[in-house]
Every structure is written in structure tokens, then in C-alpha cells.
PDB file of N, CA and C in Angstrom:
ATOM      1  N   UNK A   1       0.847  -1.160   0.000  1.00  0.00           N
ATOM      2  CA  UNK A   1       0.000   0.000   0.000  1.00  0.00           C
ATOM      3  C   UNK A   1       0.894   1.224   0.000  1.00  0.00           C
ATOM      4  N   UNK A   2       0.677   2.214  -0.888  1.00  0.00           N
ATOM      5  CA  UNK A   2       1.070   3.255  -0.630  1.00  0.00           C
ATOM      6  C   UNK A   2       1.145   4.327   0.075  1.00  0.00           C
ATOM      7  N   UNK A   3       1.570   5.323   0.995  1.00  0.00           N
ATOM      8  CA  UNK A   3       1.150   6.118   1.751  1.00  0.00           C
ATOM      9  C   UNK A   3       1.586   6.996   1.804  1.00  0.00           C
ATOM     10  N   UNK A   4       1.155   8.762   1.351  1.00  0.00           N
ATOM     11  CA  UNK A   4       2.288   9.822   1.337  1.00  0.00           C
ATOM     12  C   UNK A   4       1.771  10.426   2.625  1.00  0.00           C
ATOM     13  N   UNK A   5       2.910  11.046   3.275  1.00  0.00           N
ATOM     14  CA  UNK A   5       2.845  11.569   4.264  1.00  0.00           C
ATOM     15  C   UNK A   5       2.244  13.164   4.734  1.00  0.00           C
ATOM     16  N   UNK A   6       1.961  13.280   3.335  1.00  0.00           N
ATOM     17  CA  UNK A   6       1.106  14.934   3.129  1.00  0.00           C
ATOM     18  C   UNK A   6      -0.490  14.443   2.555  1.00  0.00           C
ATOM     19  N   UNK A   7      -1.283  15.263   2.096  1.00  0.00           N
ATOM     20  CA  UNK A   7      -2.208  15.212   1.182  1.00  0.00           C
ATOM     21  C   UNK A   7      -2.760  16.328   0.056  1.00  0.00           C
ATOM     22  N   UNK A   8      -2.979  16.205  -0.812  1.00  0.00           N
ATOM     23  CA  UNK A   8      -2.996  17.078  -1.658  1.00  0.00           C
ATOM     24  C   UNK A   8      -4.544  17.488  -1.696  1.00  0.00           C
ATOM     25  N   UNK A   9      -5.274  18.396  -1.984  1.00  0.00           N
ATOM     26  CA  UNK A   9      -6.776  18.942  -2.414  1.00  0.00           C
ATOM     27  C   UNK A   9      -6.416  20.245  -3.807  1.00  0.00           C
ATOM     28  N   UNK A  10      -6.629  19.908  -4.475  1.00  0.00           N
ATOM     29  CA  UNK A  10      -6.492  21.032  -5.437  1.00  0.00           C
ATOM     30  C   UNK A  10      -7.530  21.166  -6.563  1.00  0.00           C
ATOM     31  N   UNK A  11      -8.447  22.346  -6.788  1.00  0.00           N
ATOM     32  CA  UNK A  11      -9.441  22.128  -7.542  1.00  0.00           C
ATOM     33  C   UNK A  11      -9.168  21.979  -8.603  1.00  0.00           C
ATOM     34  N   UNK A  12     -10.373  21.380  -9.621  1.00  0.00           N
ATOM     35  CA  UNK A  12     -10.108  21.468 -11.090  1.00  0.00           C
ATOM     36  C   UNK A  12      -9.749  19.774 -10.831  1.00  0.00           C
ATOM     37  N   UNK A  13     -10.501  19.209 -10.530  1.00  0.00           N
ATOM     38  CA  UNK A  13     -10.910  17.568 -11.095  1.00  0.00           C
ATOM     39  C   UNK A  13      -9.942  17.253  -9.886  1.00  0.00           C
ATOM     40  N   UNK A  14      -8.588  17.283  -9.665  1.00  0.00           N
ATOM     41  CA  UNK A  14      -7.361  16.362  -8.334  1.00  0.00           C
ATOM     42  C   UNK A  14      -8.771  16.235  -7.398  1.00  0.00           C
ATOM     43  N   UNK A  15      -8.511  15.033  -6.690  1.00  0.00           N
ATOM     44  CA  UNK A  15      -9.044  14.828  -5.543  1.00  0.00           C
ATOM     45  C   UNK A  15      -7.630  14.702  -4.099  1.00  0.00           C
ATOM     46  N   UNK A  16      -8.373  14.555  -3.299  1.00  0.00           N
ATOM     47  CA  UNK A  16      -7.072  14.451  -1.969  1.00  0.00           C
ATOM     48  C   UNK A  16      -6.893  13.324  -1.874  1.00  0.00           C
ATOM     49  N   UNK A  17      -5.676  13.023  -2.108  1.00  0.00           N
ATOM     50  CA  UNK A  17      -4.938  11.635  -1.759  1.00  0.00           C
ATOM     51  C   UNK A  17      -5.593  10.666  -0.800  1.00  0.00           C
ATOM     52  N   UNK A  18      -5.907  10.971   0.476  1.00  0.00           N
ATOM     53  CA  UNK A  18      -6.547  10.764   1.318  1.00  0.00           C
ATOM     54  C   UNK A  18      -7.697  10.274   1.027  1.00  0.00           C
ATOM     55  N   UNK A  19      -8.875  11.154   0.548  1.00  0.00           N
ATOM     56  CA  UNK A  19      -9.593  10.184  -0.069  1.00  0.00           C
ATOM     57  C   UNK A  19      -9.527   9.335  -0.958  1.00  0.00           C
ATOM     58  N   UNK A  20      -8.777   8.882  -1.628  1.00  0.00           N
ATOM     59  CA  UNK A  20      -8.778   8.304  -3.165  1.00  0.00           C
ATOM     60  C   UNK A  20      -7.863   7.096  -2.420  1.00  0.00           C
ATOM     61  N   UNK A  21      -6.926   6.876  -1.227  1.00  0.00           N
ATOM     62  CA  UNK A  21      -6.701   5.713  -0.412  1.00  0.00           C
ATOM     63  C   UNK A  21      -8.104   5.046   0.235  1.00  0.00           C
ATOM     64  N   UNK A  22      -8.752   5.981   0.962  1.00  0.00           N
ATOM     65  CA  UNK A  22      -9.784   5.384   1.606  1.00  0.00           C
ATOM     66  C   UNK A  22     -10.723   4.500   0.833  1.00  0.00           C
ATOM     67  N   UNK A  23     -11.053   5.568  -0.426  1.00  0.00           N
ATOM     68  CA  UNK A  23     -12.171   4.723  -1.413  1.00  0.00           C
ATOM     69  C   UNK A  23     -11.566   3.618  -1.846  1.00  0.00           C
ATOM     70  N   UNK A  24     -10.124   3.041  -2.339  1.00  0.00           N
ATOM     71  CA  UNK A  24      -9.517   2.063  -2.536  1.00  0.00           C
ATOM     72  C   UNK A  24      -9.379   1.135  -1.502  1.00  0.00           C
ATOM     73  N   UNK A  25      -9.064   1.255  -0.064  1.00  0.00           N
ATOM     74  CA  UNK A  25      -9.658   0.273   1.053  1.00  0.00           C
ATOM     75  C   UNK A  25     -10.588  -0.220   1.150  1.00  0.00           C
ATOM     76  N   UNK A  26     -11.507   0.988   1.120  1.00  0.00           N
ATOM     77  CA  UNK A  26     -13.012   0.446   1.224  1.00  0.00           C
ATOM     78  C   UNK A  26     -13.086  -0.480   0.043  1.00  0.00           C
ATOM     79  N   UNK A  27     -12.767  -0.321  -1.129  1.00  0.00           N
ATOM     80  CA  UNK A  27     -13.663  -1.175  -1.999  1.00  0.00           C
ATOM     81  C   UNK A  27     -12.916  -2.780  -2.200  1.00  0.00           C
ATOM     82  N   UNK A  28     -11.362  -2.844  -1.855  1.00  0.00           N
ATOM     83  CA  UNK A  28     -10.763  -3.942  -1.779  1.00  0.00           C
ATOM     84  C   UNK A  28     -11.402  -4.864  -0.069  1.00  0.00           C
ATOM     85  N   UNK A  29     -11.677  -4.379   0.955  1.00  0.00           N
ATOM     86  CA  UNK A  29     -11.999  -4.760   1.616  1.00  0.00           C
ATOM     87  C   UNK A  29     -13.337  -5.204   1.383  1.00  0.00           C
ATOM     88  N   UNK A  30     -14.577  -4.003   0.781  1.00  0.00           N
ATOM     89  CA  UNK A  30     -15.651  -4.921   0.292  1.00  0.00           C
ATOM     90  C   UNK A  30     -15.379  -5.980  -0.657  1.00  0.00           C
ATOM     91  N   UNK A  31     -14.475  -5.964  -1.862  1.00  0.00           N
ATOM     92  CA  UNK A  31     -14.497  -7.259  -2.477  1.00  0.00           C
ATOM     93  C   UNK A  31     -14.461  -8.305  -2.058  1.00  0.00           C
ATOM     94  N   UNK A  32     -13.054  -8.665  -0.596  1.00  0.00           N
ATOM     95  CA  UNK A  32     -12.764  -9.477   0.227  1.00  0.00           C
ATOM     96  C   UNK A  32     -14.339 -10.174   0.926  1.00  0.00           C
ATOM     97  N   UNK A  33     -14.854  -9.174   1.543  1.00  0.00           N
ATOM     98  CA  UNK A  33     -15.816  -9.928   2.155  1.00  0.00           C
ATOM     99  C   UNK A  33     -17.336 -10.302   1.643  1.00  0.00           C
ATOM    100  N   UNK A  34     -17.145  -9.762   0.021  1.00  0.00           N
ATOM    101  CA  UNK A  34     -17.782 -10.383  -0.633  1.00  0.00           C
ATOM    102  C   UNK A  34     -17.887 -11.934  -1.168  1.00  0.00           C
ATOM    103  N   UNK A  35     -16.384 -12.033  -1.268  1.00  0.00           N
ATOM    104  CA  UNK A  35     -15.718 -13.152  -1.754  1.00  0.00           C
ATOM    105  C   UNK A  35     -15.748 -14.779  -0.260  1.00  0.00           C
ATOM    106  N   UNK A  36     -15.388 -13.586   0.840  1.00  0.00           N
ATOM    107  CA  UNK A  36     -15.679 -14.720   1.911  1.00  0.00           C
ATOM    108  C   UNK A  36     -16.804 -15.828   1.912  1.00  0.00           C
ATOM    109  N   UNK A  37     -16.263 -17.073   1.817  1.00  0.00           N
ATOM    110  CA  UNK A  37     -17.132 -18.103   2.032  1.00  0.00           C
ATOM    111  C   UNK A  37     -18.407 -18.185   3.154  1.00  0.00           C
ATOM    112  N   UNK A  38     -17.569 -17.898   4.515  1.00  0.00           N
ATOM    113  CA  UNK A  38     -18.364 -17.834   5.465  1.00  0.00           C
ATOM    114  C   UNK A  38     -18.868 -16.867   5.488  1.00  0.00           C
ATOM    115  N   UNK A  39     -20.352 -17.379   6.342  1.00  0.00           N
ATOM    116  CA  UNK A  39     -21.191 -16.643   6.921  1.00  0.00           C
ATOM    117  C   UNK A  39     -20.850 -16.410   8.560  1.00  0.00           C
ATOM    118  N   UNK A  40     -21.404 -15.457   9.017  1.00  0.00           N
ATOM    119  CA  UNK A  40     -21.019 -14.848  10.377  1.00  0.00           C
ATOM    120  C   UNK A  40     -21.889 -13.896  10.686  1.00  0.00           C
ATOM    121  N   UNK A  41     -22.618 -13.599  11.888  1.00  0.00           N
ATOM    122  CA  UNK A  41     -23.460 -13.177  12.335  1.00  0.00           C
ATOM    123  C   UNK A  41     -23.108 -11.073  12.074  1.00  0.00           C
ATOM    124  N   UNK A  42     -22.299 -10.556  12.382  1.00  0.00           N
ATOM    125  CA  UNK A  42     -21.952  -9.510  12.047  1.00  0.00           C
ATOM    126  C   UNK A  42     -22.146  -9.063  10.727  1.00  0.00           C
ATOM    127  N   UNK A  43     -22.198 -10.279   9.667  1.00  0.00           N
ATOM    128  CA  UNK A  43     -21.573  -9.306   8.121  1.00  0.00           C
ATOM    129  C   UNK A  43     -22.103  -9.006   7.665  1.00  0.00           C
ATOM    130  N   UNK A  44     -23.671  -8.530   8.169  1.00  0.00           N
ATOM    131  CA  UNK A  44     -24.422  -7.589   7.012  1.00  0.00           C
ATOM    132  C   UNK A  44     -23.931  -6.102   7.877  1.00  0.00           C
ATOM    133  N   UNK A  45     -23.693  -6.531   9.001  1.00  0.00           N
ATOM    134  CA  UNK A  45     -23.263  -5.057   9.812  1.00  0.00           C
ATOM    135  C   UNK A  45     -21.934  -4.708   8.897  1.00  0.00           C
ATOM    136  N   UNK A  46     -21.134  -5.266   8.729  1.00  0.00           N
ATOM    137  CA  UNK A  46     -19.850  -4.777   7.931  1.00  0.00           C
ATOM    138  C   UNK A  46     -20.296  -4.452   6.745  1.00  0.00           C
ATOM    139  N   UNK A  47     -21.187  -4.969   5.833  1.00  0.00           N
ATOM    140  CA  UNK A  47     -21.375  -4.855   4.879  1.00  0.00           C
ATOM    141  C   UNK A  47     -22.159  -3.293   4.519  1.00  0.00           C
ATOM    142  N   UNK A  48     -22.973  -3.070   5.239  1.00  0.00           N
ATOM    143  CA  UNK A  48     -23.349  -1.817   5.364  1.00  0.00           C
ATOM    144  C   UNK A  48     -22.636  -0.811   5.807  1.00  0.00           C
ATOM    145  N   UNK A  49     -21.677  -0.845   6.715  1.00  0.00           N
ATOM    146  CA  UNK A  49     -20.729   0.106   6.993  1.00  0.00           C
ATOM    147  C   UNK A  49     -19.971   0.411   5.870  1.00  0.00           C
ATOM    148  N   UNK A  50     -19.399  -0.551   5.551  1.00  0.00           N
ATOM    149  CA  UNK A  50     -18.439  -0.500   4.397  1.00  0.00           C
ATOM    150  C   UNK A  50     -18.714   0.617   2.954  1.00  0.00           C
ATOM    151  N   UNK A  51     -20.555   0.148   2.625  1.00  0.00           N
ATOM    152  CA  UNK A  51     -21.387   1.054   1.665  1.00  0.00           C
ATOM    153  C   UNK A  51     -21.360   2.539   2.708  1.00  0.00           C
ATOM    154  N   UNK A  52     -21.696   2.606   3.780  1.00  0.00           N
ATOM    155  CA  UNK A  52     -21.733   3.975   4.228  1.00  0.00           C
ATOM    156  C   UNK A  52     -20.337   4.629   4.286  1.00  0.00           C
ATOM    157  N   UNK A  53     -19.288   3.798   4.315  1.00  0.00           N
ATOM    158  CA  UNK A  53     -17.941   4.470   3.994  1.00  0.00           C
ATOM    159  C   UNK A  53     -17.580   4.623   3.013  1.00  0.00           C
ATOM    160  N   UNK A  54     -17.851   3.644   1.692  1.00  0.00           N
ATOM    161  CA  UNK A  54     -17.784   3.967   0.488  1.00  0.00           C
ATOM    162  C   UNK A  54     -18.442   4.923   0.035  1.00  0.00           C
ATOM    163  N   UNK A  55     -19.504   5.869   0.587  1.00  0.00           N
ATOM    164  CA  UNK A  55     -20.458   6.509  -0.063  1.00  0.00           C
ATOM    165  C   UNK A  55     -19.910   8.302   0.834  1.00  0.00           C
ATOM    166  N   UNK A  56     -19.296   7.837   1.938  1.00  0.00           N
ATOM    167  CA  UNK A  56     -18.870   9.071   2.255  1.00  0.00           C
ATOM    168  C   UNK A  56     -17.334   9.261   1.754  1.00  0.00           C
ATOM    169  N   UNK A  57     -16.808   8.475   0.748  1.00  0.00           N
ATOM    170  CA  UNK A  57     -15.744   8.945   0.681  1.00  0.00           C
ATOM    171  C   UNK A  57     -15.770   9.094  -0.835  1.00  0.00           C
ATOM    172  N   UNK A  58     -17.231   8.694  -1.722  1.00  0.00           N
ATOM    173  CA  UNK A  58     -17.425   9.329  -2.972  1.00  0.00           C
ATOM    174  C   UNK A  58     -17.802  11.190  -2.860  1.00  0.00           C
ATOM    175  N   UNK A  59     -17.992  11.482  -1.566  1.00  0.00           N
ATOM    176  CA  UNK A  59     -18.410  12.786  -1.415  1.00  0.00           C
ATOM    177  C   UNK A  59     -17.985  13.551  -0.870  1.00  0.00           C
ATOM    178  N   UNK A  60     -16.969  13.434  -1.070  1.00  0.00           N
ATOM    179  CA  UNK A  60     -15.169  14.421  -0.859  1.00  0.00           C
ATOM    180  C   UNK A  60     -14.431  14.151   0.313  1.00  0.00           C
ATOM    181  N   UNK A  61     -13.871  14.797   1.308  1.00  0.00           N
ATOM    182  CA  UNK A  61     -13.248  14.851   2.278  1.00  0.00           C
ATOM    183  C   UNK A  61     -14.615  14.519   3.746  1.00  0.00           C
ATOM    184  N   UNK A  62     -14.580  13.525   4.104  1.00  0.00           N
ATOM    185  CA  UNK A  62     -15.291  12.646   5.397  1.00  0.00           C
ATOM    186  C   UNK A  62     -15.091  13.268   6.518  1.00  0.00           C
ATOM    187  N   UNK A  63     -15.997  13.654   7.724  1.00  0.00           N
ATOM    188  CA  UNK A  63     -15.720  13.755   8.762  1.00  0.00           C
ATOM    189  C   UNK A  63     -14.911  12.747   9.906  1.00  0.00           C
ATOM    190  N   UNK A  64     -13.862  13.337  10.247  1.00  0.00           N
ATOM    191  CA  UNK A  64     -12.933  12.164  11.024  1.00  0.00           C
ATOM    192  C   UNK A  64     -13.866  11.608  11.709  1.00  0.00           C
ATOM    193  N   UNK A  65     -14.274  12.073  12.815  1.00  0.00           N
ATOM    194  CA  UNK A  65     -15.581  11.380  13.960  1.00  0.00           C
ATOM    195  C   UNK A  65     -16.005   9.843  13.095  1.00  0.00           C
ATOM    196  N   UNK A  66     -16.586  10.171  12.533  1.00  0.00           N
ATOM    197  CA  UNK A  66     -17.878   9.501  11.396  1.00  0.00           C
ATOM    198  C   UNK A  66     -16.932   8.242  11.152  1.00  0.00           C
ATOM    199  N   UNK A  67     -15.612   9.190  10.326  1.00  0.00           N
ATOM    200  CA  UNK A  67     -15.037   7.863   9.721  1.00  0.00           C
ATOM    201  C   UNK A  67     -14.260   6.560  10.884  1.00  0.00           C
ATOM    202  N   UNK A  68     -14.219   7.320  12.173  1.00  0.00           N
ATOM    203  CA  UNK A  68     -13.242   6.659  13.384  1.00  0.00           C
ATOM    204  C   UNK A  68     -14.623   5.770  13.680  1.00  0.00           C
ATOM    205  N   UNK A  69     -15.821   6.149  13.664  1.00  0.00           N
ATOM    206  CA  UNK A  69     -16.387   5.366  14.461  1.00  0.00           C
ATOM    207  C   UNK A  69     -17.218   4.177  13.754  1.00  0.00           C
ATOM    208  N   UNK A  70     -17.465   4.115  12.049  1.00  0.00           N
ATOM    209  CA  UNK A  70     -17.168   3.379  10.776  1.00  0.00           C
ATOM    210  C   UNK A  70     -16.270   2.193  11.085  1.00  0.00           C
ATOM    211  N   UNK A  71     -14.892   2.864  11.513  1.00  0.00           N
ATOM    212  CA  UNK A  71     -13.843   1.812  11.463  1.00  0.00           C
ATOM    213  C   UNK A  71     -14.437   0.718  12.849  1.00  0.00           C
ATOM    214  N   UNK A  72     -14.697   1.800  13.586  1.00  0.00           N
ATOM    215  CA  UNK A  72     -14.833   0.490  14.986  1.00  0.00           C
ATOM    216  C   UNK A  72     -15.779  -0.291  14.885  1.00  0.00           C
ATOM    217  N   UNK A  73     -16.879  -0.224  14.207  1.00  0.00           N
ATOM    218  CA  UNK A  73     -17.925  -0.772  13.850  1.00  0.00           C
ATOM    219  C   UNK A  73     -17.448  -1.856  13.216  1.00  0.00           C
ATOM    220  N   UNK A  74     -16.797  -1.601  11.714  1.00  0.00           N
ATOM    221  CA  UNK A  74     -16.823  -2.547  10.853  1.00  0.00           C
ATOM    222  C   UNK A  74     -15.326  -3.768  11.517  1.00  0.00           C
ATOM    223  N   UNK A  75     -14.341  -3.234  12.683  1.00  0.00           N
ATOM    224  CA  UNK A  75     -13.952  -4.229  13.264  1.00  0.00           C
ATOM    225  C   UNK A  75     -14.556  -5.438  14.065  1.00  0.00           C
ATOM    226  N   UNK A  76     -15.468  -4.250  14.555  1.00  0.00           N
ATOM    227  CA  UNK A  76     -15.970  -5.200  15.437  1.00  0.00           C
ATOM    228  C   UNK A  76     -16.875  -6.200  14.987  1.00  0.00           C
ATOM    229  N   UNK A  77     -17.174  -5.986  13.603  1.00  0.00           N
ATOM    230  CA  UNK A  77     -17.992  -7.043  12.995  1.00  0.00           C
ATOM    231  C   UNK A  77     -17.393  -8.113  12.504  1.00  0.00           C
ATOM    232  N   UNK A  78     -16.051  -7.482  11.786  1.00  0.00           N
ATOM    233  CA  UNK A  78     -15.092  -8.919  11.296  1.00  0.00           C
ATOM    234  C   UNK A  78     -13.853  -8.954  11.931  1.00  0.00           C
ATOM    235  N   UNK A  79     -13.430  -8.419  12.887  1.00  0.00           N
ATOM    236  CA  UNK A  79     -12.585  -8.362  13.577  1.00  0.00           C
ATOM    237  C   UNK A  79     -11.790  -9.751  13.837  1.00  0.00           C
ATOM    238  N   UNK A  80     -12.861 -10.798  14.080  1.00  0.00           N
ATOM    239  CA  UNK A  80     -12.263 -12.288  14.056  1.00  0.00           C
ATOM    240  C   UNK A  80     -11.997 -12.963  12.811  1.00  0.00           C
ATOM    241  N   UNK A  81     -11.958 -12.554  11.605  1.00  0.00           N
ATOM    242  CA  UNK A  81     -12.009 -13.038  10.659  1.00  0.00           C
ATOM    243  C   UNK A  81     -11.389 -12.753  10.419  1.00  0.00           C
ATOM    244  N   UNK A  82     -10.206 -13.757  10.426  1.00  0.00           N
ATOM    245  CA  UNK A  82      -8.409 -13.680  10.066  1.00  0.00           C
ATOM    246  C   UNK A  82      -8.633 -13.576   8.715  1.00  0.00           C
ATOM    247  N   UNK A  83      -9.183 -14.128   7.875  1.00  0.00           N
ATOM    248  CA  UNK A  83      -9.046 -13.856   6.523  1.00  0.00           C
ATOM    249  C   UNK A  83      -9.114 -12.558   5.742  1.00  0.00           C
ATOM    250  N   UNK A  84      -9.627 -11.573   6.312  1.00  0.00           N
ATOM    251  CA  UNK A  84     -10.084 -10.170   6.484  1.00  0.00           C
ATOM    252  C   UNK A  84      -9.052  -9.404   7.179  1.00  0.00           C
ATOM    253  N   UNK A  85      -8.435  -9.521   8.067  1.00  0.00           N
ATOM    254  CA  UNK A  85      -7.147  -8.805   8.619  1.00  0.00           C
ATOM    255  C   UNK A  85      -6.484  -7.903   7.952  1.00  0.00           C
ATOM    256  N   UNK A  86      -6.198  -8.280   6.709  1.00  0.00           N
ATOM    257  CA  UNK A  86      -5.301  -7.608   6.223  1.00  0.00           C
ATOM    258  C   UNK A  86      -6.171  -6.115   5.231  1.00  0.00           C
ATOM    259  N   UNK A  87      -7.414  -6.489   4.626  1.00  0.00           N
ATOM    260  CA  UNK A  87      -8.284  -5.681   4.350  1.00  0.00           C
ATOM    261  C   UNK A  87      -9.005  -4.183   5.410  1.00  0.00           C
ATOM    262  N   UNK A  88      -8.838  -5.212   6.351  1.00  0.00           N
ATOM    263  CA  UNK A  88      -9.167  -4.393   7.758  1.00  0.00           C
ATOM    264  C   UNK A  88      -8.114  -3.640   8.328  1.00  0.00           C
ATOM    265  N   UNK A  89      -7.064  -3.980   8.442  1.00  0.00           N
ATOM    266  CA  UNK A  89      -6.078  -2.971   8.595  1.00  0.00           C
ATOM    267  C   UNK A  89      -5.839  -1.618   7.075  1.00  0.00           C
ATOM    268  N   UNK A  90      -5.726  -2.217   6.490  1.00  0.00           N
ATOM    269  CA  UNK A  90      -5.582  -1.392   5.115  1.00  0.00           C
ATOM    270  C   UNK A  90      -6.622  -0.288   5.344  1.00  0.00           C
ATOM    271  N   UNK A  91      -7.742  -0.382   5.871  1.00  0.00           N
ATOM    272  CA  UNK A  91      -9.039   0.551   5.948  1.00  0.00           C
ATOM    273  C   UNK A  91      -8.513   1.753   7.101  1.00  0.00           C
ATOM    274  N   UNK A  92      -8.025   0.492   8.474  1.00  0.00           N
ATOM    275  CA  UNK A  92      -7.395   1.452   9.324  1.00  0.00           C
ATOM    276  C   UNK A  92      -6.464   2.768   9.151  1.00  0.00           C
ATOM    277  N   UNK A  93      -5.731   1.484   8.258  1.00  0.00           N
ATOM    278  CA  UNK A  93      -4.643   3.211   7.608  1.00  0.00           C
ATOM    279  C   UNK A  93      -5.296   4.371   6.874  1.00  0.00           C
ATOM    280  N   UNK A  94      -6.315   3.729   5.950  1.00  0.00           N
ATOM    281  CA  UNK A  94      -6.735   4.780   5.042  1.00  0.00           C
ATOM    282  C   UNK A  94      -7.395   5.997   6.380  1.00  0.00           C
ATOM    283  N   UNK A  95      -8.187   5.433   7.167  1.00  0.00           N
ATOM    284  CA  UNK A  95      -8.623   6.606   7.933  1.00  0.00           C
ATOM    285  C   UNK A  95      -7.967   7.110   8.869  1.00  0.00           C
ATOM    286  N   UNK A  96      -6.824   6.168   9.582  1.00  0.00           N
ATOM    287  CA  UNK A  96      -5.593   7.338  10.108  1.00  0.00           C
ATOM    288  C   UNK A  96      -4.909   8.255   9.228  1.00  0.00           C
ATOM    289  N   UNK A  97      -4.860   8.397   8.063  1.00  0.00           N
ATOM    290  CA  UNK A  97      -4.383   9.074   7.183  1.00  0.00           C
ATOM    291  C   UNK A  97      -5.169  10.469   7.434  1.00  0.00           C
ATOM    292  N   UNK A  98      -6.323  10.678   7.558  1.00  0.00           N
ATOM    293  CA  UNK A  98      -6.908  11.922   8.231  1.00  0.00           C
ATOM    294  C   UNK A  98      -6.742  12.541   9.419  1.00  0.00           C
ATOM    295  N   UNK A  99      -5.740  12.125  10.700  1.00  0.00           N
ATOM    296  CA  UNK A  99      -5.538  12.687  11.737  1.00  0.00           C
ATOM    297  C   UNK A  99      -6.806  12.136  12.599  1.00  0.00           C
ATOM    298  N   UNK A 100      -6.560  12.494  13.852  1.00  0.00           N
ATOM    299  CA  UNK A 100      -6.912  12.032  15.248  1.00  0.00           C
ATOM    300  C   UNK A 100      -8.378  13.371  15.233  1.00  0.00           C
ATOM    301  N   UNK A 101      -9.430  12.573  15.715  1.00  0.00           N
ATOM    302  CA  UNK A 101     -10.617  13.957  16.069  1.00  0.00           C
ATOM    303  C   UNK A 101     -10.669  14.951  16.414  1.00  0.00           C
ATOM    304  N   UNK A 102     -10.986  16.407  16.468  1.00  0.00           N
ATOM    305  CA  UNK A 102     -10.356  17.293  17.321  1.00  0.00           C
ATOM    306  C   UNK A 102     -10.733  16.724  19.215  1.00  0.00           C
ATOM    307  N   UNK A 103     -10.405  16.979  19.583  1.00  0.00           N
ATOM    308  CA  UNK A 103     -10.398  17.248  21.427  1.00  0.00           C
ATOM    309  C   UNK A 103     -11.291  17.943  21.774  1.00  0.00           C
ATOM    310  N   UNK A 104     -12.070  17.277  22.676  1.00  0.00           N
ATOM    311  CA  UNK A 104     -13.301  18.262  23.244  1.00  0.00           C
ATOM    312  C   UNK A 104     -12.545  18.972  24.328  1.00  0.00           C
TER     313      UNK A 104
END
């Protein structure tokens, strides 16, 4: 996976790096657990998260909150599903790539 340590936004079609990782997590991770054999009580919960993250990251720059609490969700749904690990981390990065929430 790639990861630059800045992000770019520049109008006139560029999108921000940042997003354009995330939407690529999201959608390799949905393929993955499309592809999963098993069934498991969680995975329509992942499965829907996944569309609500894919759909906020077709619509520019995501609220961190939103996207931190996306991620915990969709762990906690496949979180045991070693086969998924590596999809699931990949997602992690994409949304640490936006920084930590602000601080109340």
C-alpha cells in the first residue's frame, strides 16, 4: 500500500490523496468480504458500513468522527475473521491518514 505523508486537495478535477486511499480500502476490503465463504453473524453489519464508507468517501473529504467510528464498527464485525485482517487494517490506515478527532 502506498502512503504519502502529506495530502494534496487542489481544484479542477485532483481529488485528496486521502480520499482516493480510503475509497480504494473500502472497496478492496468490500471485495474481500464479498468473496468470503463464510457466513457470520456480524456481516451484514460490515457490509453496510463498508457502503456507508464507500459513499462518504465518494463525497469528498469525510468527517474524522464519522469515519473513526465506521472503522470500529466494521472491526468489530469482522474483527475475528483472520481472513479479512489484512483488508481491515488497510481501511485502518486509510482513515488514520486523516488525523486524530479534534479534542473536546
Amino acid at each position: 500500500m502506498l502512503r504519502s505523508l502529506g495530502h494534496r486537495t487542489v481544484t479542477g478535477g485532483d481529488e485528496d490523496q486521502r480520499v482516493a486511499e480510503l475509497r480504494a480500502a473500502v472497496s478492496r476490503l468490500r471485495r474481500e468480504l464479498a468473496a468470503h465463504p463464510a457466513e457470520f453473524p456480524d456481516r451484514v453489519i460490515a457490509e453496510d458500513e463498508l457502503a456507508a464508507l464507500a459513499a462518504m468517501a465518494a463525497h469528498g473529504v469525510p468527517e474524522v468522527p464519522r469515519l473513526r467510528r465506521s472503522l470500529l464498527v466494521i472491526a468489530g464485525a469482522i474483527g475475528s475473521v483472520s481472513a479479512l485482517a489484512r483488508g481491515l487494517s488497510d481501511v485502518r490506515g486509510a482513515v488514520e491518514l486523516f488525523g486524530e478527532p479534534p479534542r473536546r
